[in-house]
Protein backbone atom coordinates (compact mmCIF):
# COMPACT_ATOMS: atom_id res chain seq x y z
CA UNK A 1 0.00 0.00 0.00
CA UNK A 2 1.51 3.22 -1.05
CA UNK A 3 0.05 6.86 -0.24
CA UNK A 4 0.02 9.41 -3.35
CA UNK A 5 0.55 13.13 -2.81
CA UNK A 6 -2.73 15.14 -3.62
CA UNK A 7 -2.99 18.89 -4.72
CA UNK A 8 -2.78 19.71 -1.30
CA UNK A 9 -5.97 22.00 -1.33
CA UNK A 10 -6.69 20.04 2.16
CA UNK A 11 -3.82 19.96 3.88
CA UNK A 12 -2.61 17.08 6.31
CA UNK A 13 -5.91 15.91 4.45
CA UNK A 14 -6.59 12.25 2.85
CA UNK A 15 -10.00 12.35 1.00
CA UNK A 16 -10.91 8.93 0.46
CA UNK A 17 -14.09 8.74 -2.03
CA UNK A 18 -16.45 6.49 -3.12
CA UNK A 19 -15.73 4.63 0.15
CA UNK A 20 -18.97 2.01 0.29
CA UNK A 21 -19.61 2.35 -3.46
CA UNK A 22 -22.47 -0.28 -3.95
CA UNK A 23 -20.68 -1.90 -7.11
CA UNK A 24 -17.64 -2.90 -4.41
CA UNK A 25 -18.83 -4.13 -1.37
CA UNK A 26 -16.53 -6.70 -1.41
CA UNK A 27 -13.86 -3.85 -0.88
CA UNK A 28 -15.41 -1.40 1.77
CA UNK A 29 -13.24 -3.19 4.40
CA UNK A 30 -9.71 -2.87 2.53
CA UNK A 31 -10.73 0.90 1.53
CA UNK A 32 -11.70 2.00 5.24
CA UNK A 33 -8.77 0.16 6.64
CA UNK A 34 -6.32 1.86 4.26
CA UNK A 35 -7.44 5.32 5.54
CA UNK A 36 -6.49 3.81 8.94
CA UNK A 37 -3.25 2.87 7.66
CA UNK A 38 -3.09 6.19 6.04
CA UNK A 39 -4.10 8.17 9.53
CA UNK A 40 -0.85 6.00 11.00
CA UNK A 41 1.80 7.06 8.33
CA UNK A 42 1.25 11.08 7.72
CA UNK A 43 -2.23 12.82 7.02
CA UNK A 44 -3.37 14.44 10.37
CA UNK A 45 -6.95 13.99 8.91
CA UNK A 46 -8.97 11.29 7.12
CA UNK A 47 -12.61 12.57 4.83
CA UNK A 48 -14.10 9.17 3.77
CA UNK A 49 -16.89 9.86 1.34
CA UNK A 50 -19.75 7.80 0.48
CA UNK A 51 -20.68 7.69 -3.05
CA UNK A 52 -22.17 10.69 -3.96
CA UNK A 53 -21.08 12.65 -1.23
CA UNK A 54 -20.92 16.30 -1.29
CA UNK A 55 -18.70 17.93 0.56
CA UNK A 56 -17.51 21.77 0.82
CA UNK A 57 -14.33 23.07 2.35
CA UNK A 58 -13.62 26.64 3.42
CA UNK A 59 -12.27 28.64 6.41
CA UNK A 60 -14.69 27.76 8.43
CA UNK A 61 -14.17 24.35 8.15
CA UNK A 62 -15.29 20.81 6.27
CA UNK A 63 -19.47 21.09 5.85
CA UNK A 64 -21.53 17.86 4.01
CA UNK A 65 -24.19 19.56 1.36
CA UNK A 66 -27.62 18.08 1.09
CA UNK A 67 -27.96 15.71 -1.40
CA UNK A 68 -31.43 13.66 -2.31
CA UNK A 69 -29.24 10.39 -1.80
CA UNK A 70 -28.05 10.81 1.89
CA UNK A 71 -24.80 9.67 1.21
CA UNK A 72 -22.45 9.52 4.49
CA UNK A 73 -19.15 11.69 5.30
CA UNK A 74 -17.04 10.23 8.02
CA UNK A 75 -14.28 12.42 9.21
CA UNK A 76 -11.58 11.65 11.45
CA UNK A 77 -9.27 13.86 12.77
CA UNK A 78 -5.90 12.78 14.36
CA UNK A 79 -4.61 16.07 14.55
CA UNK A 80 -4.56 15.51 18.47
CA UNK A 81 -3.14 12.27 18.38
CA UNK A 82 -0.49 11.55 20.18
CA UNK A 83 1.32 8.37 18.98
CA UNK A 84 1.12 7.05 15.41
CA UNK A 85 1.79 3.07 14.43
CA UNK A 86 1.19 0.66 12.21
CA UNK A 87 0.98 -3.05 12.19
CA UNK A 88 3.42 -4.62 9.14
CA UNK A 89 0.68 -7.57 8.96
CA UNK A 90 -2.68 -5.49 8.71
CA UNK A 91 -3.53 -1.82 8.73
């Protein structure tokens, strides 16, 4: 598993997307656990968007938009975090 630098519009930000897309579900587990693994290595922040999430970022902060759908956002900050590891058998 490798992490790939983004455009850095979020920073210390991993955007994971299409997280429990319904044509994967096979994969949900792998995808979530990489943004764990991801949390562990760098990123102080992980956004893991459902598909057809909406999501705006500004000053203020990270804010889901309404969508008919009701896709899900999970966000989870480690910003605060005071230890980071990862296990070389499983994220």
């Amino acid at each position: 598993m490798t992490l790939t630098p983004g455009d850095k519009t979020i920073k210390e930000t991993l955007v994971l997307s299409r997280a429990f897309h319904q044509d994967d579900l096979d994969f949900i587990a792998n995808r979530f656990g990489g943004a764990l693994w991801a949390l562990g290595q760098g990123p102080s922040v992980a956004m893991i968007l459902d598909d057809g999430c909406k999501v705006q970022v500004g000053p203020s902060g990270v804010a889901p938009q309404p969508v008919p759908e009701e896709p899900s956002m999970l966000l989870l900050d480690a910003r605060k975090a005071n230890e980071r590891a990862s296990s070389p058998y499983t994220p």
